[in-house]
PDB file of N, CA and C in Angstrom:
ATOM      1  N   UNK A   1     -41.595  21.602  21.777  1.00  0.00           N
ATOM      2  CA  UNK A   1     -41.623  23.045  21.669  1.00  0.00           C
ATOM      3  C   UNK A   1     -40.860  23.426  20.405  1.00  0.00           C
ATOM      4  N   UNK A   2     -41.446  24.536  19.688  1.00  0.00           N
ATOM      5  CA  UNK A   2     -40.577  24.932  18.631  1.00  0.00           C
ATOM      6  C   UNK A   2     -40.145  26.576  18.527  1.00  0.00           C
ATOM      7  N   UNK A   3     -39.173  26.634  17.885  1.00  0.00           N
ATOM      8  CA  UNK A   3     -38.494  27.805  18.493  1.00  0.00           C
ATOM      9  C   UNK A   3     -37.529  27.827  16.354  1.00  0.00           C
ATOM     10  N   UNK A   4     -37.069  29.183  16.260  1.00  0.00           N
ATOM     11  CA  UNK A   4     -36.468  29.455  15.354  1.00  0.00           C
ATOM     12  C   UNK A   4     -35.376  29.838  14.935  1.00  0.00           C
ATOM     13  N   UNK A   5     -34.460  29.408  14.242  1.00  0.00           N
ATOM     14  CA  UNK A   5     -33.069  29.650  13.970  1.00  0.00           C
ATOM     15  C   UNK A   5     -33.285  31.040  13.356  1.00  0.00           C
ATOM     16  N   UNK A   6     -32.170  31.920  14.170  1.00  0.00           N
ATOM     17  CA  UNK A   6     -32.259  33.168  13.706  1.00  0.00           C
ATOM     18  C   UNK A   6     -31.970  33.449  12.034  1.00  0.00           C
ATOM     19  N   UNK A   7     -30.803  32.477  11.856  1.00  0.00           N
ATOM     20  CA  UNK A   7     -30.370  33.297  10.279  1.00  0.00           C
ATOM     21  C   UNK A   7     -31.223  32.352   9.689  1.00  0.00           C
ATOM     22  N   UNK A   8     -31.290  31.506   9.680  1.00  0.00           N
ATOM     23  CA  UNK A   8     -32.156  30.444   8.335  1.00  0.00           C
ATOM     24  C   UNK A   8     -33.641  30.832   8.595  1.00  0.00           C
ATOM     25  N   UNK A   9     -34.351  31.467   9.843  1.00  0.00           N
ATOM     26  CA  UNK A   9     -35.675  31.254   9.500  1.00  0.00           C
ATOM     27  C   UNK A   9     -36.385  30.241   9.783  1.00  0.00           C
ATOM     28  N   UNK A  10     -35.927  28.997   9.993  1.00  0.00           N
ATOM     29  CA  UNK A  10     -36.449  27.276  10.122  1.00  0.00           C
ATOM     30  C   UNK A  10     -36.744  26.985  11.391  1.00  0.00           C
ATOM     31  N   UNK A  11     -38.182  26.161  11.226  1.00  0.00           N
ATOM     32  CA  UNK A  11     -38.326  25.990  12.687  1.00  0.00           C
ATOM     33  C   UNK A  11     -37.526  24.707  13.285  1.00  0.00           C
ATOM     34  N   UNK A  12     -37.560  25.122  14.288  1.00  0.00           N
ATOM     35  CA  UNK A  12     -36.569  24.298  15.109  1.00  0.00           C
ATOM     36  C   UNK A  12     -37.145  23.162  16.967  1.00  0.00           C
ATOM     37  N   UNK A  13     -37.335  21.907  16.353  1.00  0.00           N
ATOM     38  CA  UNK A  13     -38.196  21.522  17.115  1.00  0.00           C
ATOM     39  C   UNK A  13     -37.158  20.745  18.123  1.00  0.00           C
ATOM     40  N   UNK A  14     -37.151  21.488  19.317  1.00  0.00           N
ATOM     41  CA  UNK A  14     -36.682  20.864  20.783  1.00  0.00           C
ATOM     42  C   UNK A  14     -37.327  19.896  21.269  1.00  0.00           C
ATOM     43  N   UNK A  15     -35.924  18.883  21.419  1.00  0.00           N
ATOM     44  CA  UNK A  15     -36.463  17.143  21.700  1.00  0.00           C
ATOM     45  C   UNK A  15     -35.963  17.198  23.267  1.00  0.00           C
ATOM     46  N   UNK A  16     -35.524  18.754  23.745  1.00  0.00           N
ATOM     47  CA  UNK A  16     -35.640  18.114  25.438  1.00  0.00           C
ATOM     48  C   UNK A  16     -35.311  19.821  25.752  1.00  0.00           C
ATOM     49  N   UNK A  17     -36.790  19.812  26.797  1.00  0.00           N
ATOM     50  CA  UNK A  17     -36.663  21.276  27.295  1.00  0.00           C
ATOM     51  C   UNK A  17     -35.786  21.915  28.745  1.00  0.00           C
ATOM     52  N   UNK A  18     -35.771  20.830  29.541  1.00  0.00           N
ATOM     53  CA  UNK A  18     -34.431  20.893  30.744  1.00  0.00           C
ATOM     54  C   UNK A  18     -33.591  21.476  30.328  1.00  0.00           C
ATOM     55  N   UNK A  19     -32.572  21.472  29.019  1.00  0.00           N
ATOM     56  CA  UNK A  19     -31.240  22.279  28.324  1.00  0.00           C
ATOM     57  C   UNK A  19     -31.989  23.882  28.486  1.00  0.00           C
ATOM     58  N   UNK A  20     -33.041  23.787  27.546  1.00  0.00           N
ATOM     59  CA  UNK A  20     -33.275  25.268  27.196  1.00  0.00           C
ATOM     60  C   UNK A  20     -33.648  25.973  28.417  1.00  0.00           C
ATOM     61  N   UNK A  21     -34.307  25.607  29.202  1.00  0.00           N
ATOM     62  CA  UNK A  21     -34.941  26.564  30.918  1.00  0.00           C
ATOM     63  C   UNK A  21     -33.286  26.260  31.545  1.00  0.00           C
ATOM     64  N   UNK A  22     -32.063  25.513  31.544  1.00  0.00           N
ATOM     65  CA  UNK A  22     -30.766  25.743  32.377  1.00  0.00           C
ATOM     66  C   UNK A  22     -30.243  26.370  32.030  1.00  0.00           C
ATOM     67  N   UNK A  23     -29.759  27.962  33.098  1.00  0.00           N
ATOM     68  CA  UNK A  23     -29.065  28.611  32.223  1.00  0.00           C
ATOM     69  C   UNK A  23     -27.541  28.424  31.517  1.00  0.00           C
ATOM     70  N   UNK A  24     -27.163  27.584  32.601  1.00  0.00           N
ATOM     71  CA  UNK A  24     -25.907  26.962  32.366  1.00  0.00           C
ATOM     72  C   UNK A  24     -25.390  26.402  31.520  1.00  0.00           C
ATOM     73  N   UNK A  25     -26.738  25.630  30.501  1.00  0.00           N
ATOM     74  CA  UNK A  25     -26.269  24.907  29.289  1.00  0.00           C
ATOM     75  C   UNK A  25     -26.559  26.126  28.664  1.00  0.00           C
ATOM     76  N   UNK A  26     -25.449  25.688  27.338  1.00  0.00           N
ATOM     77  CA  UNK A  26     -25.359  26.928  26.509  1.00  0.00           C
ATOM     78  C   UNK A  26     -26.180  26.496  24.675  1.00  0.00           C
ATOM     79  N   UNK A  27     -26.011  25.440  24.936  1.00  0.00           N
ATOM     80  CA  UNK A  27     -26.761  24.522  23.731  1.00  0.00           C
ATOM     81  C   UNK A  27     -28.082  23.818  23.982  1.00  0.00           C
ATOM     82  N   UNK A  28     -28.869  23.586  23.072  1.00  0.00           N
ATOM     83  CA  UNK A  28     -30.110  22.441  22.913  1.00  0.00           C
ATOM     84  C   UNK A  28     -30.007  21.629  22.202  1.00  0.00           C
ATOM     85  N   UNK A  29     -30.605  20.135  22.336  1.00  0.00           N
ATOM     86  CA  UNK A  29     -30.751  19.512  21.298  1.00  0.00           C
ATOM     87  C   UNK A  29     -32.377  19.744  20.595  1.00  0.00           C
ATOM     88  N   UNK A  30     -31.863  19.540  19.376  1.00  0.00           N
ATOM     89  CA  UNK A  30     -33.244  19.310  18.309  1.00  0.00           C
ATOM     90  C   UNK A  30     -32.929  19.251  17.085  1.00  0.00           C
ATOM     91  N   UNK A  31     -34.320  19.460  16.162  1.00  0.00           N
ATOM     92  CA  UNK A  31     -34.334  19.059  14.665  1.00  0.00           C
ATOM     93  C   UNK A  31     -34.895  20.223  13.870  1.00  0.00           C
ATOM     94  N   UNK A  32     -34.527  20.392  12.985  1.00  0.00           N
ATOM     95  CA  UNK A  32     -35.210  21.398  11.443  1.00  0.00           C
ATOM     96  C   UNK A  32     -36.255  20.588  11.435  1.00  0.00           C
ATOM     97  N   UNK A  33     -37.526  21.384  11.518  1.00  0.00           N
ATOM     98  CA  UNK A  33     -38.699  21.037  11.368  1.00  0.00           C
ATOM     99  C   UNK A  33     -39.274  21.440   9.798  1.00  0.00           C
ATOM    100  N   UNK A  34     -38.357  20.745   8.950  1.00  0.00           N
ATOM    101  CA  UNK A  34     -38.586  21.172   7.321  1.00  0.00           C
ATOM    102  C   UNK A  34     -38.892  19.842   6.305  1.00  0.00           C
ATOM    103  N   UNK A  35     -39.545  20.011   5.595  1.00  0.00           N
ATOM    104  CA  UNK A  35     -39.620  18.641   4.356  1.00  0.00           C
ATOM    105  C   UNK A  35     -40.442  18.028   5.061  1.00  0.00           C
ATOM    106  N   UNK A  36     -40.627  16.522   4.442  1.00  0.00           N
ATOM    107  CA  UNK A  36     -41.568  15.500   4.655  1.00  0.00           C
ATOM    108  C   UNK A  36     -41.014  14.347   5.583  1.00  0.00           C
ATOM    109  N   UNK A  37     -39.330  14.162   5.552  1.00  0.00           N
ATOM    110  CA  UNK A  37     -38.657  13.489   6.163  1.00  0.00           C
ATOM    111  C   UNK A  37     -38.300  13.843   7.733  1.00  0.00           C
ATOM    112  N   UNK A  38     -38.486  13.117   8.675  1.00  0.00           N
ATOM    113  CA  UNK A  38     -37.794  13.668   9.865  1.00  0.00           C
ATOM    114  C   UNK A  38     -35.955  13.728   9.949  1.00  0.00           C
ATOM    115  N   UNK A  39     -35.876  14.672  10.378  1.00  0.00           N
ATOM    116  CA  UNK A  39     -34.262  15.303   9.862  1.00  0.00           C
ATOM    117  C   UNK A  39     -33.693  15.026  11.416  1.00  0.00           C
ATOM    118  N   UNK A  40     -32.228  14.874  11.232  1.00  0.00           N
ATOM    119  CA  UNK A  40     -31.318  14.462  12.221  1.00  0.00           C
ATOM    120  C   UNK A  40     -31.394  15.420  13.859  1.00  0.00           C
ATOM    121  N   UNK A  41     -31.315  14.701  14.829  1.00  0.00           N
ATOM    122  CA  UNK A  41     -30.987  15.556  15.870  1.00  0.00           C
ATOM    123  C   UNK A  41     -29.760  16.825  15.422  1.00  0.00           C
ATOM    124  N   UNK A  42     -29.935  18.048  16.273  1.00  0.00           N
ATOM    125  CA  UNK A  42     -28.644  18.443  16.015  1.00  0.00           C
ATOM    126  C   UNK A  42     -28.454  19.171  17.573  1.00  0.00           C
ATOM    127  N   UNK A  43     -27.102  19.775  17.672  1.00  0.00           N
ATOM    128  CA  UNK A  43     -26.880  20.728  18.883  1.00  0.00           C
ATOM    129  C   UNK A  43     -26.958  22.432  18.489  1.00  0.00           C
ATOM    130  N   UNK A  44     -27.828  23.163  18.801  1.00  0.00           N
ATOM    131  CA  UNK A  44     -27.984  24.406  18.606  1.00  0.00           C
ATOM    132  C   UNK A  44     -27.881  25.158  20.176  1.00  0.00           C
ATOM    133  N   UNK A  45     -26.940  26.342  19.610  1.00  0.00           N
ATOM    134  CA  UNK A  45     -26.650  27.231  20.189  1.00  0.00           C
ATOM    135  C   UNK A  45     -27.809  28.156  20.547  1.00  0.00           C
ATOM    136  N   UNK A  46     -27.951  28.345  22.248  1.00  0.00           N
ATOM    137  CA  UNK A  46     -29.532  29.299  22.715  1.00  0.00           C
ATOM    138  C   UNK A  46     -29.487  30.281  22.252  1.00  0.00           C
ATOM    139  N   UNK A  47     -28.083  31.143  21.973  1.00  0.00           N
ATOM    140  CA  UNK A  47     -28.264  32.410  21.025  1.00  0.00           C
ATOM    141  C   UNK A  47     -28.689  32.174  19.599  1.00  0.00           C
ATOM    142  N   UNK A  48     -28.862  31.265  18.959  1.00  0.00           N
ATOM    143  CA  UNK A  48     -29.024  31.440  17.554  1.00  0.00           C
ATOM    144  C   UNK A  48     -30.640  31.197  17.459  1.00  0.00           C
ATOM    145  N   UNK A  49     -31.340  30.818  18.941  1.00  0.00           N
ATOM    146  CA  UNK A  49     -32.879  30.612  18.473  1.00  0.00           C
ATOM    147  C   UNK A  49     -33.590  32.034  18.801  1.00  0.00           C
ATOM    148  N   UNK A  50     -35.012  31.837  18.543  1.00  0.00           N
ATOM    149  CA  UNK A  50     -35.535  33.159  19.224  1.00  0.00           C
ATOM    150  C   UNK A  50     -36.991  31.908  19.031  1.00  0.00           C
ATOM    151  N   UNK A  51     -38.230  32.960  19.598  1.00  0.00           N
ATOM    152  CA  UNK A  51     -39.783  32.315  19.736  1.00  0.00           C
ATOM    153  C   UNK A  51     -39.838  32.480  17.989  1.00  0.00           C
ATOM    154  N   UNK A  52     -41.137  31.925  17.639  1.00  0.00           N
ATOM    155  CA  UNK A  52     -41.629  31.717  16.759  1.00  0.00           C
ATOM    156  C   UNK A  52     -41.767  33.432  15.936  1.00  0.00           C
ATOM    157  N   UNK A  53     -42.284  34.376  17.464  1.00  0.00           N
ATOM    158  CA  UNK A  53     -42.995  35.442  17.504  1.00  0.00           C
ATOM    159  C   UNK A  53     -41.788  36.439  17.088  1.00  0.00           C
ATOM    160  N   UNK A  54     -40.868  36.114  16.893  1.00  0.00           N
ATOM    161  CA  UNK A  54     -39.511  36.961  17.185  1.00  0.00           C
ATOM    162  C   UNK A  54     -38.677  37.228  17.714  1.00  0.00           C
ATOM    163  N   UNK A  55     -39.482  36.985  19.586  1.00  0.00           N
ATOM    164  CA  UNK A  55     -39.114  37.547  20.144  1.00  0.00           C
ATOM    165  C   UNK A  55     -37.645  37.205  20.998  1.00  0.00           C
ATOM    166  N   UNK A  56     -36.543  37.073  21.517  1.00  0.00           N
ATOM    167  CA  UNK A  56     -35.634  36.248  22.319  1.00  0.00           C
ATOM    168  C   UNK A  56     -36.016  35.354  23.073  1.00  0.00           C
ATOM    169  N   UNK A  57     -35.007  34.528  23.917  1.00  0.00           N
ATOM    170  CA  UNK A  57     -35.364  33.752  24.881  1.00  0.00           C
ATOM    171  C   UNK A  57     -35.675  34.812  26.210  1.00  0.00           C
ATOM    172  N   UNK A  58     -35.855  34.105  27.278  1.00  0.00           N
ATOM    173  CA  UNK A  58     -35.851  34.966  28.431  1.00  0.00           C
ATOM    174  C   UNK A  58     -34.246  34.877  28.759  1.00  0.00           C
ATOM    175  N   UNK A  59     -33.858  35.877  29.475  1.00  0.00           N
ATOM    176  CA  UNK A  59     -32.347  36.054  29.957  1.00  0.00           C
ATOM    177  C   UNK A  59     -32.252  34.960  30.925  1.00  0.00           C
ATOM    178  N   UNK A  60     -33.177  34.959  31.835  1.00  0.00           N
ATOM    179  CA  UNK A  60     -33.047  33.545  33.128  1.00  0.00           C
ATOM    180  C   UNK A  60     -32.708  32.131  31.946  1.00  0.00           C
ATOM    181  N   UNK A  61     -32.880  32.126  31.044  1.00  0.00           N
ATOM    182  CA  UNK A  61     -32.720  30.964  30.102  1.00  0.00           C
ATOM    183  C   UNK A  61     -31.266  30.820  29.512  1.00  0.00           C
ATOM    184  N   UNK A  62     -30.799  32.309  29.187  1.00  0.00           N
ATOM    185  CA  UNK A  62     -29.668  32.382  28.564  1.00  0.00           C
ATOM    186  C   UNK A  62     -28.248  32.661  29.434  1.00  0.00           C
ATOM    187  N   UNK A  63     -28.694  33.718  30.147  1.00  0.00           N
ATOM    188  CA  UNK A  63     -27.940  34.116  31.158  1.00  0.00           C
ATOM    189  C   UNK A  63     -26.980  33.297  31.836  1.00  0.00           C
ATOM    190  N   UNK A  64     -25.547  33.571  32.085  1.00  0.00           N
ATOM    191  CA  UNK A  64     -24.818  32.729  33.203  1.00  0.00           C
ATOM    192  C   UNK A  64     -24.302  33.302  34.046  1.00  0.00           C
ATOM    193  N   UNK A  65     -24.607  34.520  34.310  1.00  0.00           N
ATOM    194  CA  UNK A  65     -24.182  35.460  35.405  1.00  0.00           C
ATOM    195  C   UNK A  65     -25.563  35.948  35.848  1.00  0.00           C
ATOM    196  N   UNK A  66     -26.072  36.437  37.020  1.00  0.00           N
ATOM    197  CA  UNK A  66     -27.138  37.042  37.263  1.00  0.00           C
ATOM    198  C   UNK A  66     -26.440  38.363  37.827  1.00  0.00           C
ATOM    199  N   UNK A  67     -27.092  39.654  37.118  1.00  0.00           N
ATOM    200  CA  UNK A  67     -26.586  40.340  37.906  1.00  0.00           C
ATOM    201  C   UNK A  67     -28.033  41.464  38.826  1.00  0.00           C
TER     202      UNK A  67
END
């Protein structure tokens, strides 16, 4: 799945989707989906991604309180 870093713009390709659907984890792992080279895992913060489309995550994703 790919998803986008808010300030850079770059897509951002998630190597495991269990993190991102728990709301509990607050991070994902994945990679900058940029250049010709495959680029390092990294840990990204669920607030710093959004969809491709713009739009946020869902709150059930981000959320750690339900209210």
């Amino acid at each position: 799945m790919f998803l986008k870093h808010k300030e850079s713009g770059k897509l951002v390709e998630l190597l495991g989707l269990i993190d991102l659907f728990n709301p509990m984890h607050t991070v994902v792992v994945g990679r900058y989906h940029a250049g010709e080279e495959l680029q390092d895992p990294e840990q990204f913060r669920k607030e710093e991604l959004i969809f491709c489309s713009g739009e946020p995550l869902p709150k059930c994703w981000t959320c750690l309180l339900y209210t």
